[in-house]
Each structure stands twice: as C-alpha cells, then as structure tokens.
N, C-alpha and C. Protein backbone atom coordinates (compact mmCIF):
# COMPACT_ATOMS: atom_id res chain seq x y z
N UNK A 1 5.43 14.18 -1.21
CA UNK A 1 4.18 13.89 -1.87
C UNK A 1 3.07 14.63 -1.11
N UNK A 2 2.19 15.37 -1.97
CA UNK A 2 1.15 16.08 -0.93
C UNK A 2 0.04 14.47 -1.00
N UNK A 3 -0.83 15.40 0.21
CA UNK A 3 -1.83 14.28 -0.29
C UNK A 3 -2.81 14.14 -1.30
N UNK A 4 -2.98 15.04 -2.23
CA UNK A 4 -3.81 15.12 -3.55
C UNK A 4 -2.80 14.22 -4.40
N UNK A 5 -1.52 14.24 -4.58
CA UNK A 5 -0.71 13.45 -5.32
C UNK A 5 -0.64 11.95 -4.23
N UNK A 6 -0.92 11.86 -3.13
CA UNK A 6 -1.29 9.80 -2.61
C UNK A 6 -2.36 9.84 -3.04
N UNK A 7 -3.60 10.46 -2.98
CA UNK A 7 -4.62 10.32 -3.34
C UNK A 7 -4.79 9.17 -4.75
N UNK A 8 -3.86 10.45 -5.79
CA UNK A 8 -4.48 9.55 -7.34
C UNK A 8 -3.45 8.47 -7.19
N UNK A 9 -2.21 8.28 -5.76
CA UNK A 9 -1.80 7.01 -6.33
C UNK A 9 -2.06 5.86 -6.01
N UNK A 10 -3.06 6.06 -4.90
CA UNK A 10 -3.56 4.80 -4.23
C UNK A 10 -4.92 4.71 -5.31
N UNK A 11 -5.26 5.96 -6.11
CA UNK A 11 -6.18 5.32 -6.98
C UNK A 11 -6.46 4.60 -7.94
N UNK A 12 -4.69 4.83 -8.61
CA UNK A 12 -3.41 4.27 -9.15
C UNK A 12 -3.84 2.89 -9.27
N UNK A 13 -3.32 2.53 -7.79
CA UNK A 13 -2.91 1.64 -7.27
C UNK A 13 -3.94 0.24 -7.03
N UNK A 14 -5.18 0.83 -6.43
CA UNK A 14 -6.51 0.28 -6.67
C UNK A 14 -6.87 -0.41 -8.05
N UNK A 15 -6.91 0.77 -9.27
CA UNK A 15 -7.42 0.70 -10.27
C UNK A 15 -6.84 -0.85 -10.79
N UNK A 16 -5.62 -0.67 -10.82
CA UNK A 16 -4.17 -1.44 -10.76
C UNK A 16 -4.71 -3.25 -9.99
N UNK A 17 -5.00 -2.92 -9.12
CA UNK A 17 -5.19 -4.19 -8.06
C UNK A 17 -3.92 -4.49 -7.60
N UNK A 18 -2.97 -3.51 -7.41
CA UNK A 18 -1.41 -3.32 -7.52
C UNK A 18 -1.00 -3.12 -5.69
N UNK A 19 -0.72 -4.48 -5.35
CA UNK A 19 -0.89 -4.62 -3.63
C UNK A 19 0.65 -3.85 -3.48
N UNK A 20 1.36 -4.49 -4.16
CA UNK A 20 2.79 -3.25 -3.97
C UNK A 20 3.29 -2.15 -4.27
N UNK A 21 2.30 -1.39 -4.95
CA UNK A 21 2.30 0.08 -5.06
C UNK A 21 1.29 0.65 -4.22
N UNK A 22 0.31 -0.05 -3.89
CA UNK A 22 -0.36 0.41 -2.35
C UNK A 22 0.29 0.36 -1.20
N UNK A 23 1.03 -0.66 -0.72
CA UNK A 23 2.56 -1.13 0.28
C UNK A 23 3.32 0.35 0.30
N UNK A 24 3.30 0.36 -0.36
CA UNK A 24 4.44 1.60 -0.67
C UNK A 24 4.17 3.27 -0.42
N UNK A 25 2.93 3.20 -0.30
CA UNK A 25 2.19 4.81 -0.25
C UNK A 25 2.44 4.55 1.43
N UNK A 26 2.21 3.92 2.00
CA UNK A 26 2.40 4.10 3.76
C UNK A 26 3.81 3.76 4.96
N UNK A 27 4.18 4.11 5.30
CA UNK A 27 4.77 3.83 6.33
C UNK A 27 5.09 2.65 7.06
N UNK A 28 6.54 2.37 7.42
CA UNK A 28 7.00 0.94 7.21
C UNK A 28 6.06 0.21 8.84
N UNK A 29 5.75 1.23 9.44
CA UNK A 29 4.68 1.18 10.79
C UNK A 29 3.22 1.40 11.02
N UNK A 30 2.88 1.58 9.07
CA UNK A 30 1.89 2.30 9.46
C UNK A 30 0.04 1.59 9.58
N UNK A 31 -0.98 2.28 9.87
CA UNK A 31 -2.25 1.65 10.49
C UNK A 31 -3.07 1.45 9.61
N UNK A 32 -3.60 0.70 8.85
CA UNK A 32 -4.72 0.53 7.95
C UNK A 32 -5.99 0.21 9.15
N UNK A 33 -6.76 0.99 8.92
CA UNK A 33 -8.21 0.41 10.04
C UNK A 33 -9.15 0.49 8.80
N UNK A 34 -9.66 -0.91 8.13
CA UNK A 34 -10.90 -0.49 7.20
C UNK A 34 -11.98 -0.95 8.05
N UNK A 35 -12.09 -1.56 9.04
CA UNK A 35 -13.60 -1.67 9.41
C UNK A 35 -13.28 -1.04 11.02
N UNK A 36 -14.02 -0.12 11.14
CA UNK A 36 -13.98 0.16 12.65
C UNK A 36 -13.94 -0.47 14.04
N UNK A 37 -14.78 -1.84 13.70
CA UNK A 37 -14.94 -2.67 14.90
C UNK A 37 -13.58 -4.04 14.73
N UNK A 38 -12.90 -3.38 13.97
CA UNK A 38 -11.84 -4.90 13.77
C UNK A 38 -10.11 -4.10 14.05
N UNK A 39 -9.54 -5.24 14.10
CA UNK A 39 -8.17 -4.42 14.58
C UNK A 39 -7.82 -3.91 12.89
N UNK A 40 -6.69 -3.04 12.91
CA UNK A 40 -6.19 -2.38 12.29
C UNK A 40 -5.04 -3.30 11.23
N UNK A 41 -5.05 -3.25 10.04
CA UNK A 41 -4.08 -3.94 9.19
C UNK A 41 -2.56 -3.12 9.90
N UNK A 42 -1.34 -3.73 10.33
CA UNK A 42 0.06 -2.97 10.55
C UNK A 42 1.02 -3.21 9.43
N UNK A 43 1.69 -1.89 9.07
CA UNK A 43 2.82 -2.21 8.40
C UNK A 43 2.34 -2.48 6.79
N UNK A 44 3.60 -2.42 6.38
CA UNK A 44 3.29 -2.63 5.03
C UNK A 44 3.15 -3.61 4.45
N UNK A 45 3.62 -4.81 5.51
CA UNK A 45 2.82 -6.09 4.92
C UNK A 45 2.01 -6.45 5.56
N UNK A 46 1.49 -6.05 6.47
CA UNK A 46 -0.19 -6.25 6.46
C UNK A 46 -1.06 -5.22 5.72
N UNK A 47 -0.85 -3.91 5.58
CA UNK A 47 -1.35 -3.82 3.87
C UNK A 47 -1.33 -4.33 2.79
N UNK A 48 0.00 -4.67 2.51
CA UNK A 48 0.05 -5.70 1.36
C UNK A 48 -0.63 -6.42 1.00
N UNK A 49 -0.64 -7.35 2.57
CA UNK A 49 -1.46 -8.71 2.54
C UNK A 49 -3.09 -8.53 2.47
N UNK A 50 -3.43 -7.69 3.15
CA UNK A 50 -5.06 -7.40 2.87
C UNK A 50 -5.46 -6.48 1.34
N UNK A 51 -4.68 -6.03 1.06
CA UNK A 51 -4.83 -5.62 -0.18
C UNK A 51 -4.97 -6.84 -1.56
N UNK A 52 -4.15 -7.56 -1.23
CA UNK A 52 -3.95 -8.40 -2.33
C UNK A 52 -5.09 -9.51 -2.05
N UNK A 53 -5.65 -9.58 -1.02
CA UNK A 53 -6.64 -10.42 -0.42
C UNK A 53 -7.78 -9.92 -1.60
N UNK A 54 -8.07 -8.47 -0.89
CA UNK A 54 -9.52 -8.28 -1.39
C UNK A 54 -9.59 -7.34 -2.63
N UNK A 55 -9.06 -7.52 -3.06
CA UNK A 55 -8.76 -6.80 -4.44
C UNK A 55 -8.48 -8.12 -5.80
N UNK A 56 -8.31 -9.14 -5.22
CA UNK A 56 -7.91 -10.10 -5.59
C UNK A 56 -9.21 -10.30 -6.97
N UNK A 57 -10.78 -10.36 -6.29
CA UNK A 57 -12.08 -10.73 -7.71
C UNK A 57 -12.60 -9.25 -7.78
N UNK A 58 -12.01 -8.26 -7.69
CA UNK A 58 -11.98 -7.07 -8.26
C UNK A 58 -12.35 -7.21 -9.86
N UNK A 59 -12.64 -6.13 -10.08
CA UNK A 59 -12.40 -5.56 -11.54
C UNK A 59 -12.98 -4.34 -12.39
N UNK A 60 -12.59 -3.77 -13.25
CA UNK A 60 -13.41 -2.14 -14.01
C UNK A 60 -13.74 -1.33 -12.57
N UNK A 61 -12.56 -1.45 -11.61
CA UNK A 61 -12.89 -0.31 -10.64
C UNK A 61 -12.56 0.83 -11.42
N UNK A 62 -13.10 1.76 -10.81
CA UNK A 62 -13.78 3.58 -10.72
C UNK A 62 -13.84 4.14 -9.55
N UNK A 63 -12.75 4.77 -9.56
CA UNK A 63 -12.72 5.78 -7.95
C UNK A 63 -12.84 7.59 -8.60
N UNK A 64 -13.58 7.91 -7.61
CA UNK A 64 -13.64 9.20 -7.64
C UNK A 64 -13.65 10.07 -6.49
N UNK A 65 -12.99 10.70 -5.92
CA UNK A 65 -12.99 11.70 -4.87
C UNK A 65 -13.46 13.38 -4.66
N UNK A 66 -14.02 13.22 -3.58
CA UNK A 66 -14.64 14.45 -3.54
C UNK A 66 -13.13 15.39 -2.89
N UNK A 67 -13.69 16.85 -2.50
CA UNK A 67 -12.58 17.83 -2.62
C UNK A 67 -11.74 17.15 -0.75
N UNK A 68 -10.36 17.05 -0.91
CA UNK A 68 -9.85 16.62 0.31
C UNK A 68 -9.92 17.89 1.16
N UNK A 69 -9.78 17.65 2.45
CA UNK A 69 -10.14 18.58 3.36
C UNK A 69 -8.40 18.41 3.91
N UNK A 70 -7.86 18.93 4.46
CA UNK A 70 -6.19 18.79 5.01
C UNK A 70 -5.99 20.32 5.98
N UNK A 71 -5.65 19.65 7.21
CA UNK A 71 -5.41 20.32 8.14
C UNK A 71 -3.94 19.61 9.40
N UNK A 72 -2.76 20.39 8.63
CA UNK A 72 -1.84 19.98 9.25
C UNK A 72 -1.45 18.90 8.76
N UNK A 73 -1.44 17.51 9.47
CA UNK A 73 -0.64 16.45 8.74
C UNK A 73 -2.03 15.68 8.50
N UNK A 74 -3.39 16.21 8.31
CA UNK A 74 -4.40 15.26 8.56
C UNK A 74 -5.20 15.50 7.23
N UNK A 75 -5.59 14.09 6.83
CA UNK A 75 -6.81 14.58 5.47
C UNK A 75 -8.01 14.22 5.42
N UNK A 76 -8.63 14.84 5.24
CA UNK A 76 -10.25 13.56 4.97
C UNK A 76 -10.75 14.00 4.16
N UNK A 77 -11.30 12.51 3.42
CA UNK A 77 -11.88 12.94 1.75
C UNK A 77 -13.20 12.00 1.96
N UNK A 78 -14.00 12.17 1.10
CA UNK A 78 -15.14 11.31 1.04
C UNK A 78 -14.43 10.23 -1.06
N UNK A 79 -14.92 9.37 -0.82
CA UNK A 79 -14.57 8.66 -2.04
C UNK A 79 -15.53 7.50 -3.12
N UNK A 80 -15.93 7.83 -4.23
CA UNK A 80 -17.14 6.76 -4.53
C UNK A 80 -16.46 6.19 -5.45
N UNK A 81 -17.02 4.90 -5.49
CA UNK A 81 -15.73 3.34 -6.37
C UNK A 81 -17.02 2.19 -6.65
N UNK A 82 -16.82 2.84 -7.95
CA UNK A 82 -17.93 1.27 -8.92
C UNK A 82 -16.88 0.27 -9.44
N UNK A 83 -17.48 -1.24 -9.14
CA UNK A 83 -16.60 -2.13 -10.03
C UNK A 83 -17.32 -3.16 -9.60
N UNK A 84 -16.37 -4.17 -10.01
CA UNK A 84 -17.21 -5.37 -10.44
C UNK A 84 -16.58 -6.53 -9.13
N UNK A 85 -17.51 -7.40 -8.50
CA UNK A 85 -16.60 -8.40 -7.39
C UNK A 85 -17.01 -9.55 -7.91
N UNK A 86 -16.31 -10.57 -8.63
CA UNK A 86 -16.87 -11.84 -9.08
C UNK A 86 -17.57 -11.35 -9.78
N UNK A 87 -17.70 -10.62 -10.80
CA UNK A 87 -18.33 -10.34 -12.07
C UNK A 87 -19.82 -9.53 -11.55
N UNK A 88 -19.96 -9.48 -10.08
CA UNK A 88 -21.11 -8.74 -9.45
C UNK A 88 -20.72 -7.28 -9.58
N UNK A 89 -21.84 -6.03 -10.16
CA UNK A 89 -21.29 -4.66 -9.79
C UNK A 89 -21.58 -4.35 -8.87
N UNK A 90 -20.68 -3.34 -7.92
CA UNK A 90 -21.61 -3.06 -6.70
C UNK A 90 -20.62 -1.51 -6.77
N UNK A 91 -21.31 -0.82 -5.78
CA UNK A 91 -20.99 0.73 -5.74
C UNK A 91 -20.70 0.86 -3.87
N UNK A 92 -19.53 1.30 -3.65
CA UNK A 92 -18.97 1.67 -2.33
C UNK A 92 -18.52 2.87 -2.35
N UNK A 93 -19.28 3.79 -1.23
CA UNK A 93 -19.18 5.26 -0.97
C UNK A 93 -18.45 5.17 0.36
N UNK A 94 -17.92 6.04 0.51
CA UNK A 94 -16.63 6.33 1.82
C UNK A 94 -16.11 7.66 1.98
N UNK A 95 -14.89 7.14 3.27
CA UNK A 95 -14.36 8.37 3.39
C UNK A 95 -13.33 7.84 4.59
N UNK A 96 -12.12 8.39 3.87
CA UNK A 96 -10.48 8.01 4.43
C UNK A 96 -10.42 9.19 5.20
N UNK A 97 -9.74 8.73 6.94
CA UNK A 97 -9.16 10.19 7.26
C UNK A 97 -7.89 9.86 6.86
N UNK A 98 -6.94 10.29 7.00
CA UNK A 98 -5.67 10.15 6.89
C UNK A 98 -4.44 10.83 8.04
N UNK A 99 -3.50 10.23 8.07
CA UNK A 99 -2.49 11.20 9.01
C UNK A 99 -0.94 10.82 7.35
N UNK A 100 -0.34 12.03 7.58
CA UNK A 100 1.13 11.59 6.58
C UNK A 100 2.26 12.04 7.75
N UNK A 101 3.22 11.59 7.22
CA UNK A 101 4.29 12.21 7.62
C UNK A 101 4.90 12.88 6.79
N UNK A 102 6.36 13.44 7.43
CA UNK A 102 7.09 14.93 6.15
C UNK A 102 7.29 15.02 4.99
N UNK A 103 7.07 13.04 4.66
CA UNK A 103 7.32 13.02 3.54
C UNK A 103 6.39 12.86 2.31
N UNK A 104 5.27 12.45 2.80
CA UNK A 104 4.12 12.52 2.10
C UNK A 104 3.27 10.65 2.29
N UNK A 105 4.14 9.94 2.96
CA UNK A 105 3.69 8.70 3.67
C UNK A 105 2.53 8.47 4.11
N UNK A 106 1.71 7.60 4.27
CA UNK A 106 0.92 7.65 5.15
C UNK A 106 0.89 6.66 6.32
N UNK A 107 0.79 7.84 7.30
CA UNK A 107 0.96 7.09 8.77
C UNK A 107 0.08 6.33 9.35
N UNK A 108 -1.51 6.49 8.81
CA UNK A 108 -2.57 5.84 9.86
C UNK A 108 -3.89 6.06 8.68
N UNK A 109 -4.34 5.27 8.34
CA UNK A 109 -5.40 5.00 7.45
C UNK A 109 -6.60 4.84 8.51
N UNK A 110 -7.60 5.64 8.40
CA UNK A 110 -8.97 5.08 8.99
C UNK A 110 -9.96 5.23 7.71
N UNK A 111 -10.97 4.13 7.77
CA UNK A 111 -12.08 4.29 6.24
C UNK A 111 -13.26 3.53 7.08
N UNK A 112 -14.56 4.35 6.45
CA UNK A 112 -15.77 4.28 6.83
C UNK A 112 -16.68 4.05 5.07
N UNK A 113 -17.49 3.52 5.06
CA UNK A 113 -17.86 2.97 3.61
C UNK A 113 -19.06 2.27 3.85
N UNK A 114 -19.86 2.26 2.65
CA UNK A 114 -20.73 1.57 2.85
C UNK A 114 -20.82 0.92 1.52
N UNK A 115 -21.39 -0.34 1.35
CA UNK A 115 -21.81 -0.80 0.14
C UNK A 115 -23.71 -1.10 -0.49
N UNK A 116 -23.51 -1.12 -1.25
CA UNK A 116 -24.94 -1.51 -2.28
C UNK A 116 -24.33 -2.14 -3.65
N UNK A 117 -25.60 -3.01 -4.07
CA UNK A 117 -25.20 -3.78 -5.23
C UNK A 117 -25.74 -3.09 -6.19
N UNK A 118 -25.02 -3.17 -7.77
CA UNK A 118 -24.98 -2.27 -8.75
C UNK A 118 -24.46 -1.51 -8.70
N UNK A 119 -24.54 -0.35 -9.82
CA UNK A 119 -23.83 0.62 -10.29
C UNK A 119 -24.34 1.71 -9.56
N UNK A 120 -24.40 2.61 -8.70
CA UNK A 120 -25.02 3.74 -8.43
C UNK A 120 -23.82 4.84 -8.61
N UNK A 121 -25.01 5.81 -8.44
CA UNK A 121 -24.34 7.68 -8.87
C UNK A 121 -24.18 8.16 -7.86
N UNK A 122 -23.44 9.24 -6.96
CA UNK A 122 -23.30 10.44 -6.33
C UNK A 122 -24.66 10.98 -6.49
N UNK A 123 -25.21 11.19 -5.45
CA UNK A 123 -26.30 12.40 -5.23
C UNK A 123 -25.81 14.06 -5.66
N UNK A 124 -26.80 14.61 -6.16
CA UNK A 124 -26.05 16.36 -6.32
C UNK A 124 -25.54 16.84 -5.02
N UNK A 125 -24.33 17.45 -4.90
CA UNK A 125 -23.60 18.24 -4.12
C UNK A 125 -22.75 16.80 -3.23
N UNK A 126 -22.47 15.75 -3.59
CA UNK A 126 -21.59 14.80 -3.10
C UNK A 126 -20.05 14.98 -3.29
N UNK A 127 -19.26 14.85 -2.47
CA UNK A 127 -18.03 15.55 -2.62
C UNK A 127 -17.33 16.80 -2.42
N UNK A 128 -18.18 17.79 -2.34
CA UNK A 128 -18.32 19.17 -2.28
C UNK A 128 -17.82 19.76 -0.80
C-alpha cells in the first residue's frame, strides 16, 4: 500500500466511523500520538479503542488532504475535516507525519490539529 492509497483509507475509515478498518491500516505495535503532550495510543487496540471513543458523536465528516510530502518510509500531509460533534459543526485543520513499513502499514502516527467551531474553508494556497 503506498501512502496516498492509507491516506484515502483512513479517510475511508473516518468517514465510516469504522474503528476496525482504522485498526487495521497500522501495525500490530504501532504509535498513535494525537496530542503531543499525552502518551501515545499502542497497538491496534489502543487505536481501536480511541478511535471508537471519539468518533463515536461524530457525523457528515469531510476530509480533505493537501499534496503528501514522502521521503523514504516517512509522510507528512497537512489535512482539513468538517463535521458535526453532537450535532455541533466544527472544522479541524492538521497534519499527520507518518512512518510505514514495507508493506504499506503504519508504524508511528504523530498529528498536530487545531480546532474552531463551524464550518470553515482552507485559505488560498492551503495544501499546496
């Protein structure tokens, strides 16, 4: 799997609220870090489990990614995702580095993001 093909499947997967087809894009060892100052989700069931957590009052998510950058086994993308939390819209802008292994796995998730409430747009040249 390259990573343009994990890309749309964790977007897949998101869209989905689908905690076991997200499980499955990473590595039976591998690191979810979504907030920097907190330890790291391990393994695929602690992805699982935080996935299914907060995805749980999700809904009408919208992911869109800007162009991935990949150097060696490493990726980083910037990513913008409108949807709804408890019927609230809110708009979260980011950006995954990534590590894979040979097979197209992913070994180590790091994400940086920010949120605002409502629907917002990409600024011109976002993603680029």
């Amino acid at each position: 799997m390259t990573p343009t093909e994990w890309l749309d499947a964790y977007r897949k997967a998101w869209v989905e609220r689908d905690a076991d087809a997200a499980a499955e894009l990473f590595t039976q060892d591998a690191t979810y870090a979504e907030q920097p100052y907190q330890d790291a989700f391990v393994g695929r069931r602690g992805i699982h489990e935080y996935w299914a957590r907060v995805t749980a009052a999700q809904a009408n998510v919208e992911i869109r990614y800007g162009t991935p950058i990949t150097v060696g086994d490493r990726t980083a993308v910037e990513w913008w995702t409108t949807l709804t939390n408890d019927v609230v819209p809110i708009t979260l802008a980011g950006a995954f580095i990534l590590t894979f292994d040979a097979s197209g796995l992913c070994r180590t998730l790091r994400e940086y993001w920010s949120f605002a409430e409502g629907t917002k747009q990409p600024k011109s040249g976002w993603g680029s």
